[in-house]
C-alpha atoms as a PDB file:
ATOM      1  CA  UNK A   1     265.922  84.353 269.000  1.00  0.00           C
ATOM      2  CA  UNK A   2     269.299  85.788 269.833  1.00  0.00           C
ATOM      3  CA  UNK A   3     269.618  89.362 268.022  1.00  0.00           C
ATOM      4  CA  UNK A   4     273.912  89.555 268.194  1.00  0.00           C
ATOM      5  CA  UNK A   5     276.305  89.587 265.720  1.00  0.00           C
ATOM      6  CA  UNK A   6     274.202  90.370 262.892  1.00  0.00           C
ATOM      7  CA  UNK A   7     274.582  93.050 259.126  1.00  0.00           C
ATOM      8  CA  UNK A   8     271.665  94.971 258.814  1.00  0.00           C
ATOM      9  CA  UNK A   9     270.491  96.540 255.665  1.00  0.00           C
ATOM     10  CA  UNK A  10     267.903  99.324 256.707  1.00  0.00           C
ATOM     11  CA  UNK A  11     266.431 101.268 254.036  1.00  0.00           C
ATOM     12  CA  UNK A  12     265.614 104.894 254.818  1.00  0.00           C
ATOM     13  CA  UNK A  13     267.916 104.438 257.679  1.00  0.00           C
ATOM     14  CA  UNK A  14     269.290 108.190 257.661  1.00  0.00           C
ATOM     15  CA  UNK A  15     265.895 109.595 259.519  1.00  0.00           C
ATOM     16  CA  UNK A  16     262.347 109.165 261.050  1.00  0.00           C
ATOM     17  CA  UNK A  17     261.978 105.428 262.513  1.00  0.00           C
ATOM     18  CA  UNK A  18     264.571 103.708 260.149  1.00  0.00           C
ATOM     19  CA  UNK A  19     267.536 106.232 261.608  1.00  0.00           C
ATOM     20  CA  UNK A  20     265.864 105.190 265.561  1.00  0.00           C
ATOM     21  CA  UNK A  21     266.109 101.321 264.421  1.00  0.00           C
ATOM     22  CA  UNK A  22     270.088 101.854 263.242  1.00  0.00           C
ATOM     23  CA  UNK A  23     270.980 103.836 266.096  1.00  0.00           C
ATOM     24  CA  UNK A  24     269.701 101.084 268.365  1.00  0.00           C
ATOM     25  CA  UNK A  25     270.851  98.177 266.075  1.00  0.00           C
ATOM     26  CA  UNK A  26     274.421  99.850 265.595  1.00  0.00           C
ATOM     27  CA  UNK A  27     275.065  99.095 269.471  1.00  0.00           C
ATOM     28  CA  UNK A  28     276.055  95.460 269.165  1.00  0.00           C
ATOM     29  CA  UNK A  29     275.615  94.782 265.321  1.00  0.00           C
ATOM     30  CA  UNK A  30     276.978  96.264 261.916  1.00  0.00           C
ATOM     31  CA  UNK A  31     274.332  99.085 260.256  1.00  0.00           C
ATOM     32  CA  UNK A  32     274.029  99.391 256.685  1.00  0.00           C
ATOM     33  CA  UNK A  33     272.172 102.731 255.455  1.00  0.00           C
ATOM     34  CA  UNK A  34     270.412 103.960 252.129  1.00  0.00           C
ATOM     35  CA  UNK A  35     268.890 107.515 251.293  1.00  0.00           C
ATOM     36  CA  UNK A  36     269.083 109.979 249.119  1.00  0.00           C
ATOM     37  CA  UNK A  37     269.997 112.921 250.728  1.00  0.00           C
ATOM     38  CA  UNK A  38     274.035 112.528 251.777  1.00  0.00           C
ATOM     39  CA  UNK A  39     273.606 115.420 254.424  1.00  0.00           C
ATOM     40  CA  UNK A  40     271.402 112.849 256.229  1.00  0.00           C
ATOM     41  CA  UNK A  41     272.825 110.377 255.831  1.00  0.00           C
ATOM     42  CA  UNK A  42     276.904 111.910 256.871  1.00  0.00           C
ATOM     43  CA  UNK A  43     274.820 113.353 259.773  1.00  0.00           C
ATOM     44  CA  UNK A  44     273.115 109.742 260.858  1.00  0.00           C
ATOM     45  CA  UNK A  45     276.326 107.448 260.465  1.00  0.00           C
ATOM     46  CA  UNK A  46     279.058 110.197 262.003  1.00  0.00           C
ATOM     47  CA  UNK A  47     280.903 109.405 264.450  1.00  0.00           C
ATOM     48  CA  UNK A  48     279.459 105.767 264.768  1.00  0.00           C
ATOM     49  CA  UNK A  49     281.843 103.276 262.776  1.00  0.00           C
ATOM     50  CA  UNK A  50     278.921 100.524 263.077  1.00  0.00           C
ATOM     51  CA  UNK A  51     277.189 102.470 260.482  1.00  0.00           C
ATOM     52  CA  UNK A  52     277.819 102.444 256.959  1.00  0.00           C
ATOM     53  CA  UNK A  53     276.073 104.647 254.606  1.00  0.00           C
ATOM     54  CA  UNK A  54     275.259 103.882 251.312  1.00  0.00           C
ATOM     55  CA  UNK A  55     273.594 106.891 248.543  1.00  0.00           C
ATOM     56  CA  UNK A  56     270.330 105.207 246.688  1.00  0.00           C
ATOM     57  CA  UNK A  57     267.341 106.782 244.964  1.00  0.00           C
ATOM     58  CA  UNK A  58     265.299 103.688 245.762  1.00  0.00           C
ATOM     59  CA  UNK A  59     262.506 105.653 243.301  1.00  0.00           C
ATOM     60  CA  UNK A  60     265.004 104.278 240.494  1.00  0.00           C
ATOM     61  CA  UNK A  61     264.771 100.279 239.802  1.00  0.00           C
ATOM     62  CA  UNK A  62     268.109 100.010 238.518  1.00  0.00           C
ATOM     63  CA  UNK A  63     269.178 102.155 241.274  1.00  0.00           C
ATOM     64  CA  UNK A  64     268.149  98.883 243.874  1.00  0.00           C
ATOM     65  CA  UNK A  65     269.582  96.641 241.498  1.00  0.00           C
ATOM     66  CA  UNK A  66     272.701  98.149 241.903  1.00  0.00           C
ATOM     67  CA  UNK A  67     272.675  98.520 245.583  1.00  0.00           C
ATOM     68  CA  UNK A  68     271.643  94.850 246.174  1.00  0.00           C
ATOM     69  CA  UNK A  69     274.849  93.794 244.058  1.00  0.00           C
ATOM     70  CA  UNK A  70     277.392  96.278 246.058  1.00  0.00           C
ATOM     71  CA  UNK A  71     275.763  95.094 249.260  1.00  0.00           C
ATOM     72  CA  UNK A  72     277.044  91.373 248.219  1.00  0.00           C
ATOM     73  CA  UNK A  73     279.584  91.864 247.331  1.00  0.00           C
ATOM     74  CA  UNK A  74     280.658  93.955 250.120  1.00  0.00           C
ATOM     75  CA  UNK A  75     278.992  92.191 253.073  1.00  0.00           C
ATOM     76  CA  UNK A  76     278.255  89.051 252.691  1.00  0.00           C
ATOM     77  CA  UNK A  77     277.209  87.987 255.474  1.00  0.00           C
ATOM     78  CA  UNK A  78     273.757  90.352 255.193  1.00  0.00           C
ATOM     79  CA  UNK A  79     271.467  88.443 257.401  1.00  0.00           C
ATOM     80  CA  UNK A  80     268.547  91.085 258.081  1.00  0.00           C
ATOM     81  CA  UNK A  81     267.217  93.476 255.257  1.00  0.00           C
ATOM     82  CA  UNK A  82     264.615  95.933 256.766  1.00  0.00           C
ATOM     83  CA  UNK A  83     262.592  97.519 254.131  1.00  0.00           C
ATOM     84  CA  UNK A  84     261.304 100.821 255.887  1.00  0.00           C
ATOM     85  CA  UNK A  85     261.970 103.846 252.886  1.00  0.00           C
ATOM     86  CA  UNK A  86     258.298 105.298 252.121  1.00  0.00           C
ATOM     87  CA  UNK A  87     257.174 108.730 251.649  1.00  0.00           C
ATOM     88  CA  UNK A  88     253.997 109.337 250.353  1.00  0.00           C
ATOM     89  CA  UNK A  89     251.846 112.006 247.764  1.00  0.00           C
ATOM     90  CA  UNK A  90     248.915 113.677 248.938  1.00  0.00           C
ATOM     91  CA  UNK A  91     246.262 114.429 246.552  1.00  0.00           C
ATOM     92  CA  UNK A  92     242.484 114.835 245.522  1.00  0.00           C
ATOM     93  CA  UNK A  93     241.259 111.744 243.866  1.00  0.00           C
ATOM     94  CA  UNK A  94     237.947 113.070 242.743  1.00  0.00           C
ATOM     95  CA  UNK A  95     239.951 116.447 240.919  1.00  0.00           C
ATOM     96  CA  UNK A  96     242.571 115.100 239.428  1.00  0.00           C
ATOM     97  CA  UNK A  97     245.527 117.425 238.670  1.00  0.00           C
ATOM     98  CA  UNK A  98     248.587 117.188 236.182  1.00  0.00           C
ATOM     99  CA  UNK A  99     250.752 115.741 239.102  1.00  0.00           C
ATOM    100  CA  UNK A 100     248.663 112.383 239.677  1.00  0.00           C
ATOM    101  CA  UNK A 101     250.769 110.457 237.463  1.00  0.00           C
ATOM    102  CA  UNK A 102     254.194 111.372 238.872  1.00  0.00           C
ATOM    103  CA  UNK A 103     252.659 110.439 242.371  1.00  0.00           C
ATOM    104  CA  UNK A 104     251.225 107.164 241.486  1.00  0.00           C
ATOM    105  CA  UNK A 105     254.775 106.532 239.956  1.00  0.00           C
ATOM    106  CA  UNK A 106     256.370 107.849 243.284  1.00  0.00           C
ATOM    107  CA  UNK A 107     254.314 106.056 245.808  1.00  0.00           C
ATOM    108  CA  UNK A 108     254.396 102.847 244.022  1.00  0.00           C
ATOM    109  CA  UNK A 109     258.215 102.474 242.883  1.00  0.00           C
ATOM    110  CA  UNK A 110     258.888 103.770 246.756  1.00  0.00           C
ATOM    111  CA  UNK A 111     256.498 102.217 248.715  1.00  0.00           C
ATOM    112  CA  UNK A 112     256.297  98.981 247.286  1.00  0.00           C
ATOM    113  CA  UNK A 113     258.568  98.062 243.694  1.00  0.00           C
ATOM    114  CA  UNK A 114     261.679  99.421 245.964  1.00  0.00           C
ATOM    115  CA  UNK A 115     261.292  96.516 249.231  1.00  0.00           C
ATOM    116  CA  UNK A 116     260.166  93.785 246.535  1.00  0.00           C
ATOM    117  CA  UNK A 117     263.171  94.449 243.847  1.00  0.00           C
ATOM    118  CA  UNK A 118     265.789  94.124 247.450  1.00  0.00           C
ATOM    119  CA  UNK A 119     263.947  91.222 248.720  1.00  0.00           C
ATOM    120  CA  UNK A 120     263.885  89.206 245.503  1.00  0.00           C
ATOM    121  CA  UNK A 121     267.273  90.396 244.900  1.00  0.00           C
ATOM    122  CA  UNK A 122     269.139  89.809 248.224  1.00  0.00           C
ATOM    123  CA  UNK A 123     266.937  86.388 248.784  1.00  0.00           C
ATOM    124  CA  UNK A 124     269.407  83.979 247.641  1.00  0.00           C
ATOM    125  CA  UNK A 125     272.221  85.825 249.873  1.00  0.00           C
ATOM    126  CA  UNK A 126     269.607  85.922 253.095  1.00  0.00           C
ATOM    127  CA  UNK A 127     269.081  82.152 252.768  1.00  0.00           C
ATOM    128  CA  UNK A 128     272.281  81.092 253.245  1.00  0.00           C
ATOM    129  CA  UNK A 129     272.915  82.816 256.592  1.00  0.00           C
ATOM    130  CA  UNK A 130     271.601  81.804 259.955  1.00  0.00           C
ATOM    131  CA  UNK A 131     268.772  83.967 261.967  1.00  0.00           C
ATOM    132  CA  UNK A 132     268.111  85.697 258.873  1.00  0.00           C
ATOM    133  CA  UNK A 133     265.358  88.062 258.328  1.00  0.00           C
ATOM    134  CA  UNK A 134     263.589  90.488 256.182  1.00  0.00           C
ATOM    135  CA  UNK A 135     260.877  93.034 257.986  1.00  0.00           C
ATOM    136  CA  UNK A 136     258.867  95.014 256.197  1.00  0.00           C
ATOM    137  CA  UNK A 137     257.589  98.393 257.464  1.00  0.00           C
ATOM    138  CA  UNK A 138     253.676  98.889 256.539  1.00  0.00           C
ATOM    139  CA  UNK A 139     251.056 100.762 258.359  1.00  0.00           C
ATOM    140  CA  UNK A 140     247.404 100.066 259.565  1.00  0.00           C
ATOM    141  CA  UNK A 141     246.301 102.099 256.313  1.00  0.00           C
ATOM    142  CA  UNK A 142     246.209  98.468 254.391  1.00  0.00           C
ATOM    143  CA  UNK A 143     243.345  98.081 255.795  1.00  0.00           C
ATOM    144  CA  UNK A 144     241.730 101.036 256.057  1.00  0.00           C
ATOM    145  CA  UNK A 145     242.870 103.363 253.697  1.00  0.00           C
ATOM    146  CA  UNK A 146     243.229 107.136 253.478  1.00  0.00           C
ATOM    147  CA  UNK A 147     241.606 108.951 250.567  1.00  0.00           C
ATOM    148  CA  UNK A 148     243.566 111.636 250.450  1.00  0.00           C
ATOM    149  CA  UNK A 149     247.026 109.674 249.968  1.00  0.00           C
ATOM    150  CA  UNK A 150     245.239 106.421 247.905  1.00  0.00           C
ATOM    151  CA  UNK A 151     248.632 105.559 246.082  1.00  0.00           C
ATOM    152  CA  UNK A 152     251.078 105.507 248.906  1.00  0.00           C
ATOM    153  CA  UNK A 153     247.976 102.886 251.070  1.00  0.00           C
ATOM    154  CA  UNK A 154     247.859 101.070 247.954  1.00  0.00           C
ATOM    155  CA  UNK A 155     251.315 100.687 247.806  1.00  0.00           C
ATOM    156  CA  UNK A 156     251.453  99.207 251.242  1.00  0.00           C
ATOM    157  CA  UNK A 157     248.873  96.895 250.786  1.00  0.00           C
ATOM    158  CA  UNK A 158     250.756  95.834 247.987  1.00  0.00           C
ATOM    159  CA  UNK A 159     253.575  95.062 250.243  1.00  0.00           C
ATOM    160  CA  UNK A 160     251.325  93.526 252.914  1.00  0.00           C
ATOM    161  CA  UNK A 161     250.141  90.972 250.617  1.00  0.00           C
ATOM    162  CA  UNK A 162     253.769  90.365 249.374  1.00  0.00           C
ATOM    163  CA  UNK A 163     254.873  90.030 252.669  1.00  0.00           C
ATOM    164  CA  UNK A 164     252.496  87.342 253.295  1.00  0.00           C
ATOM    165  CA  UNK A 165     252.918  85.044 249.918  1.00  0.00           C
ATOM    166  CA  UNK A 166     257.156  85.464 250.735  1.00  0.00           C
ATOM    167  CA  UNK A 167     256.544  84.074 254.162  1.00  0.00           C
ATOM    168  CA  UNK A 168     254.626  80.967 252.926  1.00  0.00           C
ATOM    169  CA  UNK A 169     256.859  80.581 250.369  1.00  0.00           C
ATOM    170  CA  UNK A 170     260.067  80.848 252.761  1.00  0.00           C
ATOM    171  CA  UNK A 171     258.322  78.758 255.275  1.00  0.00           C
ATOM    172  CA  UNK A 172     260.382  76.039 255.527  1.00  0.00           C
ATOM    173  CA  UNK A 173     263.636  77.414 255.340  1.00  0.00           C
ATOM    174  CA  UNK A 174     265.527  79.487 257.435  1.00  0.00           C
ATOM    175  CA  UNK A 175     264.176  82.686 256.656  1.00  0.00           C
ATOM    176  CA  UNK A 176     261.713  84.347 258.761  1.00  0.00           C
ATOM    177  CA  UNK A 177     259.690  86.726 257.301  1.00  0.00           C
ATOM    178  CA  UNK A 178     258.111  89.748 259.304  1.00  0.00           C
ATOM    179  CA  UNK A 179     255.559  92.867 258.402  1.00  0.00           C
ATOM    180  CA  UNK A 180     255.174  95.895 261.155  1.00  0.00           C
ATOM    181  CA  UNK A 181     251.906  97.440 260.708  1.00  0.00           C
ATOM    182  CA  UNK A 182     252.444 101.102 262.381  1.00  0.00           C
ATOM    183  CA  UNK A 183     250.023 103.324 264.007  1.00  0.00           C
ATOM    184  CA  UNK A 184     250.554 107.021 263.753  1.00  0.00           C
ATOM    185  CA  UNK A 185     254.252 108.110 264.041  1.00  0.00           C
ATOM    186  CA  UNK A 186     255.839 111.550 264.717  1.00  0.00           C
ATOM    187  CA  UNK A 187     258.471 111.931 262.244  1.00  0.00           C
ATOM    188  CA  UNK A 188     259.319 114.209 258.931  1.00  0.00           C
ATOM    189  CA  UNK A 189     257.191 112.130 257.142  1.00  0.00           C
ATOM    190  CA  UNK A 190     253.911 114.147 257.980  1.00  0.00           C
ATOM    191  CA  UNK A 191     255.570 117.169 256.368  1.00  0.00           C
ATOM    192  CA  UNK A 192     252.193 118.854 256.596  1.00  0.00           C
ATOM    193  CA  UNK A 193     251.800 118.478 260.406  1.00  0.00           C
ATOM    194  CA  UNK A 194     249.667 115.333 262.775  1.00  0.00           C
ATOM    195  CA  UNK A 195     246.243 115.317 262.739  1.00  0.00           C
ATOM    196  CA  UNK A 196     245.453 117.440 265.879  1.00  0.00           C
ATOM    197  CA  UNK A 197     243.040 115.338 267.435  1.00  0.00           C
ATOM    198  CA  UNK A 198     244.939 111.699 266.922  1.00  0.00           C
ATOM    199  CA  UNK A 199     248.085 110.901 269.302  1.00  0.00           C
ATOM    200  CA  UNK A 200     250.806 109.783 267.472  1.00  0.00           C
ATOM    201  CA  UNK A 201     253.895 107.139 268.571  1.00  0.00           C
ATOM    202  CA  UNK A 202     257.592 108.572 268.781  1.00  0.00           C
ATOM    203  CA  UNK A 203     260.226 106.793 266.303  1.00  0.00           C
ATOM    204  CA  UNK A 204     262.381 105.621 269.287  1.00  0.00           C
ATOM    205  CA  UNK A 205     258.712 104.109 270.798  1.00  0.00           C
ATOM    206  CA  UNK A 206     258.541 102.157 267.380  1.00  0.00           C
ATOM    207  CA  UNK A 207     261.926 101.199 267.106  1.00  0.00           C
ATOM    208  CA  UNK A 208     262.020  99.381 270.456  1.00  0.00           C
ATOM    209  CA  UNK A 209     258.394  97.862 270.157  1.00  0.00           C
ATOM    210  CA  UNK A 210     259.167  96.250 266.649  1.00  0.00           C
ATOM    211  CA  UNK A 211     262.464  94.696 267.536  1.00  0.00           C
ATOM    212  CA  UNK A 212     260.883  93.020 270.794  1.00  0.00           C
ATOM    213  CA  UNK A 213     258.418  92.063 268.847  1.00  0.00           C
ATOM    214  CA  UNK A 214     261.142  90.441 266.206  1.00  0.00           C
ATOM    215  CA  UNK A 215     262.600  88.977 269.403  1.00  0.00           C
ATOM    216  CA  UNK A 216     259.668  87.404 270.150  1.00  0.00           C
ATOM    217  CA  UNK A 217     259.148  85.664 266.907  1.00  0.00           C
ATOM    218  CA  UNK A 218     255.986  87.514 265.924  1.00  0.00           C
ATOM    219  CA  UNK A 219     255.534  87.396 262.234  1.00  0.00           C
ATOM    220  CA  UNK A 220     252.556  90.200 262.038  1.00  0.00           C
ATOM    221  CA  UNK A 221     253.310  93.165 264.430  1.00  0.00           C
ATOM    222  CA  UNK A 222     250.580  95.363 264.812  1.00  0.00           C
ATOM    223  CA  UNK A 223     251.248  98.602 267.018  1.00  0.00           C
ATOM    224  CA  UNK A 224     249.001 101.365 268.949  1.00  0.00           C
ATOM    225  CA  UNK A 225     245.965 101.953 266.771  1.00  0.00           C
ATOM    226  CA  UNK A 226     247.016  99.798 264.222  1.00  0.00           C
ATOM    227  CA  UNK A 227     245.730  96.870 266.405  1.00  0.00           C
ATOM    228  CA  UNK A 228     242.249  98.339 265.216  1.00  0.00           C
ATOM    229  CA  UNK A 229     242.554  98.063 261.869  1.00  0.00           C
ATOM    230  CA  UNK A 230     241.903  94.419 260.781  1.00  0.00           C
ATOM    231  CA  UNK A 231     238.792  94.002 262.944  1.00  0.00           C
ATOM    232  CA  UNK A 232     237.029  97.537 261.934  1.00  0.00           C
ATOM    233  CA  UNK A 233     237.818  97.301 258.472  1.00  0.00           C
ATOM    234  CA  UNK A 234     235.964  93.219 258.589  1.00  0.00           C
ATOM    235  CA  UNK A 235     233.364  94.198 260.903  1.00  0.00           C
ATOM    236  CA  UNK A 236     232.342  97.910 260.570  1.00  0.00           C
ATOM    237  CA  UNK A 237     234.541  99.140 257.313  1.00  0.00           C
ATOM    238  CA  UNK A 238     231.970 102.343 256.744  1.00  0.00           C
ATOM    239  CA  UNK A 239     233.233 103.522 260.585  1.00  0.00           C
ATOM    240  CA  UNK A 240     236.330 102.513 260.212  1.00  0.00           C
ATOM    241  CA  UNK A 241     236.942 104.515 257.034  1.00  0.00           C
ATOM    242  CA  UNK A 242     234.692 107.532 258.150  1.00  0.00           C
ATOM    243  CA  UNK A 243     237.449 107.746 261.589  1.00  0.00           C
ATOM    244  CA  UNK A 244     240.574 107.511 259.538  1.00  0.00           C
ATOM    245  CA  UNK A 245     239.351 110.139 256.820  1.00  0.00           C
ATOM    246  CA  UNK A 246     237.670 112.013 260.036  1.00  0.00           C
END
């Protein structure tokens, strides 16, 4: 697969791993951008005219709608849509607090409503176009879930199943349909801190592993630790989920 002359649409693109995938993309191809925050995302596209920033609360389902339709109209020749926004709500399932509704609404209109609603929206535009693709970020936590952020796993095994039914549906046409399942990574989204005794992956180390795995035509990418997952979770599940909670 030849990765030149492509439009990217990378959500969450103005930090963390999605702002290490544009900066690398925006070297031979054209960078599209979404966040909320405009600081972030003046700071991520300046001085770089292959990146174009675009304002979205993804949170909001109009708010996709709406970004899907000015992304036709303005590029349309959108060939890869990388769904990578996430953040995620920590919280004690077995003491629920007056917040728990707000962060299943969060985590699941993020995580998951927000890459399905761009998909399904930007699908007829992503046929047309040669080499096109749509990757969608997950983590290893689809398997093996963490009980102390149970909406935001959820949410990703939401998307890990969708993932899976849209590339069987796309199979026979042009569009390729690919799911990174990521290990540990050290970015703002562990606002709290890394786990002390777990190593974690840098963005850039991400960024560059996932798109030669793209390259390579590899439709389930499973990095580091992540690699773990599938098999503990089938063949010793009360280990696997005793190490991840550890």
């Amino acid at each position: 697969m030849s990765i030149s002359a492509h439009t990217i649409l990378i959500t969450g693109g103005s930090e963390g791993i999605g702002l290490a995938l544009a900066k690398r993309l925006s070297q031979q191809h054209q960078v599209l951008i979404c966040g909320r925050d405009p600081a972030k995302l003046a700071s991520a596209s300046q001085g770089n005219p292959n990146l174009i920033p675009y304002r979205c609360d993804l949170r909001d389902p109009e708010a996709c709608l709406h970004l899907a339709a000015q992304i036709k109209q303005a590029h349309p020749n959108l060939n890869w849509l990388i769904n990578n926004a996430g953040a995620k709500s920590l919280l004690k399932l077995a003491q629920p607090d007056a917040n728990w509704q707000q962060a299943l609404a969060d985590d699941l209109s993020l995580n998951f409503q927000a890459a399905v609603m761009l998909s399904q929206a930007l699908l007829p535009l992503l046929q047309q176009q040669a080499q096109a693709r749509i990757i969608n970020i997950t983590s290893g936590l689809v398997h093996l879930p963490r009980a102390e952020q149970p909406f935001y796993c959820a949410a990703k095994a939401a998307l890990h199943s969708y993932s899976q039914s849209l590339r069987w549906a796309c199979r026979d046409s042009r569009l390729r349909v690919h799911e990174a399942l990521l290990p540990l990574v050290r970015t703002g989204f562990h606002p709290q801190g890394l786990p002390q005794h777990q190593s974690a992956w840098s963005a850039e180390q991400v960024a560059s592993a996932l798109l030669k795995a793209v390259e390579a035509e590899q439709e389930e990418i499973y990095l580091g630790k992540a690699k773990l997952t599938p098999w503990l979770a089938n063949l010793w599940p009360q280990l696997g989920l005793r190490l991840v909670n550890h």
